[in-house]
Every structure is written in structure tokens, then in C-alpha cells.
Protein backbone atom coordinates (compact mmCIF):
# COMPACT_ATOMS: atom_id res chain seq x y z
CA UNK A 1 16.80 32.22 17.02
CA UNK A 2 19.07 29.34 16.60
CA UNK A 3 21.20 28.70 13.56
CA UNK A 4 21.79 25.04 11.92
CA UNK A 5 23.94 23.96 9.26
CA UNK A 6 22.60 21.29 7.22
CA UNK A 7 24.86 19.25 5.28
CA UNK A 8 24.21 17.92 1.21
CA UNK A 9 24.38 14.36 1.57
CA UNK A 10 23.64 11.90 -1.15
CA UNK A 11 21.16 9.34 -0.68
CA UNK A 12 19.30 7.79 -3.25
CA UNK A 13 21.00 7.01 -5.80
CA UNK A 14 20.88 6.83 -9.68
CA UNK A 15 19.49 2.88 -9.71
CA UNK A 16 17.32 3.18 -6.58
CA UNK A 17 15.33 6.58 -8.08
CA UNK A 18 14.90 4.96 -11.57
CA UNK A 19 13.87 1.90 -10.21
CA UNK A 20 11.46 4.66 -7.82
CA UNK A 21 9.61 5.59 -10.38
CA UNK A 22 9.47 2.62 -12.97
CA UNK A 23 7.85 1.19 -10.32
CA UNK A 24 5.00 4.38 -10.07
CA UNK A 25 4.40 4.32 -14.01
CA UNK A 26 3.88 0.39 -13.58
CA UNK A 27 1.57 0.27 -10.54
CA UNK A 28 -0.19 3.06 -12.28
CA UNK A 29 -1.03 1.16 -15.44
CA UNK A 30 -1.04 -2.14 -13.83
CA UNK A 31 -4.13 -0.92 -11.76
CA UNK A 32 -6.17 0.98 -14.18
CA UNK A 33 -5.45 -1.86 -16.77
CA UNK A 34 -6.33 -4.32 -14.40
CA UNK A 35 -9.65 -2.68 -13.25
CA UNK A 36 -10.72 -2.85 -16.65
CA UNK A 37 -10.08 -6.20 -17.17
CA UNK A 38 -12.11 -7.13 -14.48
CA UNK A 39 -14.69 -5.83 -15.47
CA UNK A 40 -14.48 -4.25 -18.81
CA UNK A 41 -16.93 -1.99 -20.21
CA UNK A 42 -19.83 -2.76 -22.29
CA UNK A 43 -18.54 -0.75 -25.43
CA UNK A 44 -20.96 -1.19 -28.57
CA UNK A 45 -19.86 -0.94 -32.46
CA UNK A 46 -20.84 -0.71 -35.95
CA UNK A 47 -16.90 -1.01 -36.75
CA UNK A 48 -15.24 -4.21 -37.85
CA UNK A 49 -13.88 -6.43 -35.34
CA UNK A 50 -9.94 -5.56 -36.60
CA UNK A 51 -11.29 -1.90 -35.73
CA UNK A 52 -12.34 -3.19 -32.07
CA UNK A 53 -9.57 -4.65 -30.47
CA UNK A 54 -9.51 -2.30 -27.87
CA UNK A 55 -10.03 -5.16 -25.18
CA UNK A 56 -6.97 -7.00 -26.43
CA UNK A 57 -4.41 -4.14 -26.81
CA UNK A 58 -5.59 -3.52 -22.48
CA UNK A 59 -4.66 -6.78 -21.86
CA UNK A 60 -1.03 -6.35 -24.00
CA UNK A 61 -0.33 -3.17 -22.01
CA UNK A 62 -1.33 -5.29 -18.37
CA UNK A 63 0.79 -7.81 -19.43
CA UNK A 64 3.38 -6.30 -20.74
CA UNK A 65 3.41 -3.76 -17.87
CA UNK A 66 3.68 -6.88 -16.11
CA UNK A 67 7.04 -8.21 -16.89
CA UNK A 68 8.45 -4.88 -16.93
CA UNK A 69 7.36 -4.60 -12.92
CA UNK A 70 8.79 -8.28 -12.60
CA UNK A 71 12.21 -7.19 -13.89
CA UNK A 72 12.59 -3.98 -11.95
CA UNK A 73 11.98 -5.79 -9.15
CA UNK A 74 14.41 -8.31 -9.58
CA UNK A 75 17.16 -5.48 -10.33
CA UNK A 76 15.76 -4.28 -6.86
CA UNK A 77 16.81 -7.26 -5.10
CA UNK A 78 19.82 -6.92 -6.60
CA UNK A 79 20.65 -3.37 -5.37
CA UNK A 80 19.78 -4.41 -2.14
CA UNK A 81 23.19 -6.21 -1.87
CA UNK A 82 25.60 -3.80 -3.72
CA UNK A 83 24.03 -0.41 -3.29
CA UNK A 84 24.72 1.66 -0.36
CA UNK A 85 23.98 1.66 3.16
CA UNK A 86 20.75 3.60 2.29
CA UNK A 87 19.46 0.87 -0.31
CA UNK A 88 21.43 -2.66 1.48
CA UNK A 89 18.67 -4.78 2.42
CA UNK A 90 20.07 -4.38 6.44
CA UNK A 91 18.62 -0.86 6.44
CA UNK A 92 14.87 -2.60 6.33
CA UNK A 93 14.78 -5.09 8.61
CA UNK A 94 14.92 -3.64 12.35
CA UNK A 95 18.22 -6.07 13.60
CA UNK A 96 19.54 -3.38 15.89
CA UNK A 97 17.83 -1.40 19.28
CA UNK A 98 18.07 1.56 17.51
CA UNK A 99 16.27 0.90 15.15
CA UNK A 100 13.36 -0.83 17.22
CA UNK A 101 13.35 2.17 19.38
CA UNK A 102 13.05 4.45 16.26
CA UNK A 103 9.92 2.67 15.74
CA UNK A 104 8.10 4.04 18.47
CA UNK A 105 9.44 7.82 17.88
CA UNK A 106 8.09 7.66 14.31
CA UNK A 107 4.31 5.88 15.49
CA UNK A 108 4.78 9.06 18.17
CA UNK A 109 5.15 12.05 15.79
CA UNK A 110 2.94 10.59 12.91
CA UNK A 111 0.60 8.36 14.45
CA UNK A 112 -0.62 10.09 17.40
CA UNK A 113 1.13 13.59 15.85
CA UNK A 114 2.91 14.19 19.52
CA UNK A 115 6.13 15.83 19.46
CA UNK A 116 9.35 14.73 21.34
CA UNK A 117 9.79 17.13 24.86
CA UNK A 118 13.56 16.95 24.29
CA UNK A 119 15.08 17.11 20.76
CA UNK A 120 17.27 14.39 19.85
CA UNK A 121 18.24 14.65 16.10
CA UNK A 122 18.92 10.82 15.87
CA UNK A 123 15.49 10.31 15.40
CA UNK A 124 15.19 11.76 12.56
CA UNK A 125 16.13 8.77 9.77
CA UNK A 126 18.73 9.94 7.02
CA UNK A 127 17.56 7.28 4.90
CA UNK A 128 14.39 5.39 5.54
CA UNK A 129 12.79 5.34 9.22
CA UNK A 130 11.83 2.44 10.71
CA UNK A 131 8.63 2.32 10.16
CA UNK A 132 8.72 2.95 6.39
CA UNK A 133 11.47 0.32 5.96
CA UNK A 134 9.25 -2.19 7.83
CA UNK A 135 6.40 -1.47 5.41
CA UNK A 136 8.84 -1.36 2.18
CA UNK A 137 9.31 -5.42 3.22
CA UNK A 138 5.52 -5.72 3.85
CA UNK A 139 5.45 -3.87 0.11
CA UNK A 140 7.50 -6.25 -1.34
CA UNK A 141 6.02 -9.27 -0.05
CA UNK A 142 2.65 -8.00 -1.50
CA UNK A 143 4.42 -7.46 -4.77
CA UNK A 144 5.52 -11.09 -4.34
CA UNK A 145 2.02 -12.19 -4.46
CA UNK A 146 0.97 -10.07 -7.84
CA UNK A 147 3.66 -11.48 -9.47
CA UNK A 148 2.72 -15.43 -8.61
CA UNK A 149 -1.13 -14.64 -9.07
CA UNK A 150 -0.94 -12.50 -12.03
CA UNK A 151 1.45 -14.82 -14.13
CA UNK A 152 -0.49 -17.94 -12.56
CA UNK A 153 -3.53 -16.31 -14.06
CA UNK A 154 -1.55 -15.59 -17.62
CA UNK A 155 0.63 -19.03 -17.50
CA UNK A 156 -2.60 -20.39 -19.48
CA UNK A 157 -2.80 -18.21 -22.14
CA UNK A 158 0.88 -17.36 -22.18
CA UNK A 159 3.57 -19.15 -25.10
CA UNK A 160 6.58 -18.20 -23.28
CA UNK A 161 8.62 -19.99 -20.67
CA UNK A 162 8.62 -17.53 -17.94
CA UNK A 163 4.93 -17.23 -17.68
CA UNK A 164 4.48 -20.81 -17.95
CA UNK A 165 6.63 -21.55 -14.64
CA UNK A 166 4.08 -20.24 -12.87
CA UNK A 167 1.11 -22.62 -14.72
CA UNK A 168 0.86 -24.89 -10.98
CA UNK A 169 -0.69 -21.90 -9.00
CA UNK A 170 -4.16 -21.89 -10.34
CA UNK A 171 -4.49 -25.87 -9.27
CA UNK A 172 -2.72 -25.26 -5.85
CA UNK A 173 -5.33 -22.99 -5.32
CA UNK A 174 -8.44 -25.09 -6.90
CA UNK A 175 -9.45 -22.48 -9.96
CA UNK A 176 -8.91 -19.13 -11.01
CA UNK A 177 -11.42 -17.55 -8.61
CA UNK A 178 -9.49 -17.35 -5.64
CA UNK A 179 -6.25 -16.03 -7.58
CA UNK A 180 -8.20 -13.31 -9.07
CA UNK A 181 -9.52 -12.29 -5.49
CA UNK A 182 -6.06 -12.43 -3.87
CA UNK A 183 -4.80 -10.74 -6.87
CA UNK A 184 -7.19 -8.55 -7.04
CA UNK A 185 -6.76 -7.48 -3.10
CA UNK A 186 -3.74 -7.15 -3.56
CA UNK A 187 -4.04 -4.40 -6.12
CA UNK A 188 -6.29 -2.56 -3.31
CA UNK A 189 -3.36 -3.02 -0.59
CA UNK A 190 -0.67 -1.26 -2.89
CA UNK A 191 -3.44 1.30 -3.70
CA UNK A 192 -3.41 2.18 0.24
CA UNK A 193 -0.13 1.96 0.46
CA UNK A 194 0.34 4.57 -2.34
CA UNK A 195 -2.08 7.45 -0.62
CA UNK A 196 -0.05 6.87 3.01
CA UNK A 197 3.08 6.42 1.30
CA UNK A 198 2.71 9.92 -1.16
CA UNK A 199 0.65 11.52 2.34
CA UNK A 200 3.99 10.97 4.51
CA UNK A 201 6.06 11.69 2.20
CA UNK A 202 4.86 15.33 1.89
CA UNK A 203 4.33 14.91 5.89
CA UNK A 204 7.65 14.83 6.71
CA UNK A 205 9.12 17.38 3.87
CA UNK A 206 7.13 19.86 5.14
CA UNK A 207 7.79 18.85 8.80
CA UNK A 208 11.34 18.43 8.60
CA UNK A 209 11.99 20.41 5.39
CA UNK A 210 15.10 18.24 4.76
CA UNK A 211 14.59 17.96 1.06
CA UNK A 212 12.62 14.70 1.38
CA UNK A 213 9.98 15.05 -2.16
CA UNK A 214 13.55 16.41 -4.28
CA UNK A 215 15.58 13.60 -3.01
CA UNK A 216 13.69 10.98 -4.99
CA UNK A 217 14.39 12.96 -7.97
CA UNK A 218 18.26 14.72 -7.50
CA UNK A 219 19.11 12.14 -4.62
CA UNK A 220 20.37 14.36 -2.24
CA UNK A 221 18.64 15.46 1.27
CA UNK A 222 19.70 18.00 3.77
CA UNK A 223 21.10 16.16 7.20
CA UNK A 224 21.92 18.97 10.50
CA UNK A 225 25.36 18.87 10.83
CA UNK A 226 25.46 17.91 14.18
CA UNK A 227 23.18 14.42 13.60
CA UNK A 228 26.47 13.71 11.27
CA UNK A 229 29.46 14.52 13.77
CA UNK A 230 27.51 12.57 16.88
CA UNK A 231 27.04 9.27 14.85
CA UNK A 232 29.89 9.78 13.22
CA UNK A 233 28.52 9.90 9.50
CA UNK A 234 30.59 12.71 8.06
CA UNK A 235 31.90 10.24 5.44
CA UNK A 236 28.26 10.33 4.36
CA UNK A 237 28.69 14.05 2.66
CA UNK A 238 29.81 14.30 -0.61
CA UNK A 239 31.29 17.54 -2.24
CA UNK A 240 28.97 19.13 -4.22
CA UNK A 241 28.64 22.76 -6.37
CA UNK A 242 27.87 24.98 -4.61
CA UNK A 243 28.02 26.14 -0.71
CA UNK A 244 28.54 22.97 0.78
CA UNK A 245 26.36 24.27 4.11
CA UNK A 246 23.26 25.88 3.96
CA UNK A 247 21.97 28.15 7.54
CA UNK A 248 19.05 27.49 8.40
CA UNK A 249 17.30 29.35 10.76
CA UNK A 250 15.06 27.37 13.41
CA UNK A 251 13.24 27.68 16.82
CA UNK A 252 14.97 26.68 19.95
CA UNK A 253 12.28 24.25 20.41
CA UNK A 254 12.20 22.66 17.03
């Protein structure tokens, strides 16, 4: 048996794991919120109408839900430029050949579930792989789209400024039926996002067991020493309570 020392490094931080999980709570309600407004249940009442407003206070929580996803994603973008290495906006887009060629290592092991027939601990990502940053952008640009169709959509009804910036969509796109079907799509691509996104995500903890589920909430994962010393990312540990190394004990093969 061969012993490894893994290394507490510090990866998500405080901003980008609050903004993590604002965003779950908001695609959460957006979606069952939305479903019902699309086609809302026939609910029959003997109770006055002031007792029935159970339509309207949906609609308050969608839209309200709405602007709250619209901020946290602009605080995103923000992050993306004073954050750290693991949350700059350069981690997502694949600039560099190692990155590209981390592409094809990650479609290897979780697409076609092969394994590598030498190990080479640079493929596994301390951050983000490649493939998941790549799909974060494709995320993004989705979320892009809610927020122009959904506020085009509300820009009618809406008496606030913010809202009403978005009031030239509906005519660019000749009525509100084709921005409720793209918005409405779109709602179904962040749903299948979510199930491969939470799917992986358990994937990999259990295949690499690196800490990668208890990362998104405490921020650290565990990185094998030696990944750190040959690409020089030693800087990248930060002193923590504790033992600072924890042995693991591994296969020679794994």
C-alpha cells in the first residue's frame, strides 16, 4: 500500500459559496413558481376574493425571486475579476493547452468512465475542470437569457425602472409567445444542468474523495501533496487547525 499526503487548501471562498447557494434557493423557487404560472391550477372557492390571492402572492415570490437571482449574478461577475485564481473569470475559458488537453481526460473518465493507464495527478482540477468551467459559461449565458425574457415578459406589468429597460424584447421578438417558450426552455436547460451538475458532483467526491460536496460549504478540498510541489502551487495551502497533512492510504494503481 502506498501512502499520500493530502494537503488543506482553500478554495471556494466566503462570496463564491454564498453566492453557490443563493443561486440553488433561487433556481429552486424560480422553477416551481414559474411552472405554476404557466399553467396554474384550477383552484375553486367559496372564500372572498381578498381570501384568494394565492395566484398573486406566486407571482410576488417569481418576481421577487427574480431580482434577487439578477443581483447575485451581477455580484458574480464581479468576483470573477477580484476573487482568486479559483473564481477569476480566466479559470473558465480554456486559453491555455492545458487546459484543452484536460478536456479530453475529464470526457475520458466521466464520459466513457475509462481510467488513465498511467497516473498523472495534474489531471485532476484543484478548482474547476475543464469541462465544468466550459459549461459554468454555457450556464451563465442561459442565465443571460432568463433574465432578458423574464423581465421582457414583466417590463409590462412592472412600475419600476429596471424592469422597464427591458420593455423592447417582447416587440423584437413579435409577442409574448416566443419569450415565454425561450424562457420557458430555458428553465428546462438549467433543470438538466442541475441533475448532471449535483450527479458529478457526488461522482467525483466519491471517486477522488478530495472533499469535493464539503468544499462548497467549508471551502476547503484536499489536494496530494505532490500535484502541489510539481506545479508549483504550495502557496495555494493555507495554515489551518489542526494536522496540516492528512495520510491517506491508496492503491498503487489509483
Amino acid at each position: 500500500m502506498q501512502s499520500k499526503n493530502y494537503k488543506r487548501v482553500y478554495v471556494w471562498e466566503l462570496p463564491v459559496r454564498i453566492f453557490h447557494w443563493i443561486n440553488v434557493l433561487c433556481i429552486i423557487t424560480l422553477a416551481a413558481t414559474g411552472f405554476i404560472i404557466a399553467d396554474p391550477p384550477a383552484i375553486l372557492s367559496g372564500a372572498e376574493a381578498s381570501e384568494s390571492y394565492w395566484f398573486g402572492t406566486v407571482r410576488f415570490i417569481h418576481f421577487g425571486t427574480a431580482y434577487i437571482f439578477f443581483f447575485n449574478m451581477l455580484f458574480r461577475i464581479y468576483w470573477a475579476f477580484v476573487g482568486n485564481r479559483f473564481a477569476s473569470w480566466k479559470a473558465y475559458l480554456p486559453f491555455s493547452q492545458k487546459m484543452r488537453k484536460n478536456i479530453m481526460h475529464v470526457l475520458k473518465v466521466d464520459i466513457l468512465l475509462q481510467h488513465d493507464k498511467t497516473e498523472d495527478v495534474r489531471n485532476i482540477s484543484v478548482g474547476h475542470n475543464s469541462v465544468a468551467a466550459i459549461s459554468y459559461v454555457g450556464l451563465f449565458v442561459i442565465a443571460v437569457v432568463q433574465v432578458i425574457t423574464g423581465f421582457g415578459l414583466y417590463a409590462e406589468m412592472s412600475g419600476w425602472w429596471l424592469a422597464d429597460l427591458f420593455g423592447w424584447v417582447v416587440p423584437l421578438f413579435g409577442g409574448d409567445f416566443m419569450v415565454r417558450t425561450i424562457h420557458h426552455i430555458a428553465t428546462w436547460l438549467f433543470i438538466l444542468f442541475t441533475l448532471i451538475h449535483v450527479y458529478l458532483v457526488f461522482y467525483h467526491d466519491w471517486l477522488e474523495g478530495r472533499g469535493e460536496v464539503s468544499s462548497m460549504f467549508g471551502g476547503y478540498k484536499f489536494v496530494c501533496e505532490e500535484r502541489l510541489i510539481k506545479e508549483d502551487l504550495e502557496e495555494l495551502v493555507e495554515e489551518a487547525p489542526g494536522p496540516e497533512e492528512t495520510p491517506v492510504q491508496t492503491s498503487p494503481s489509483s
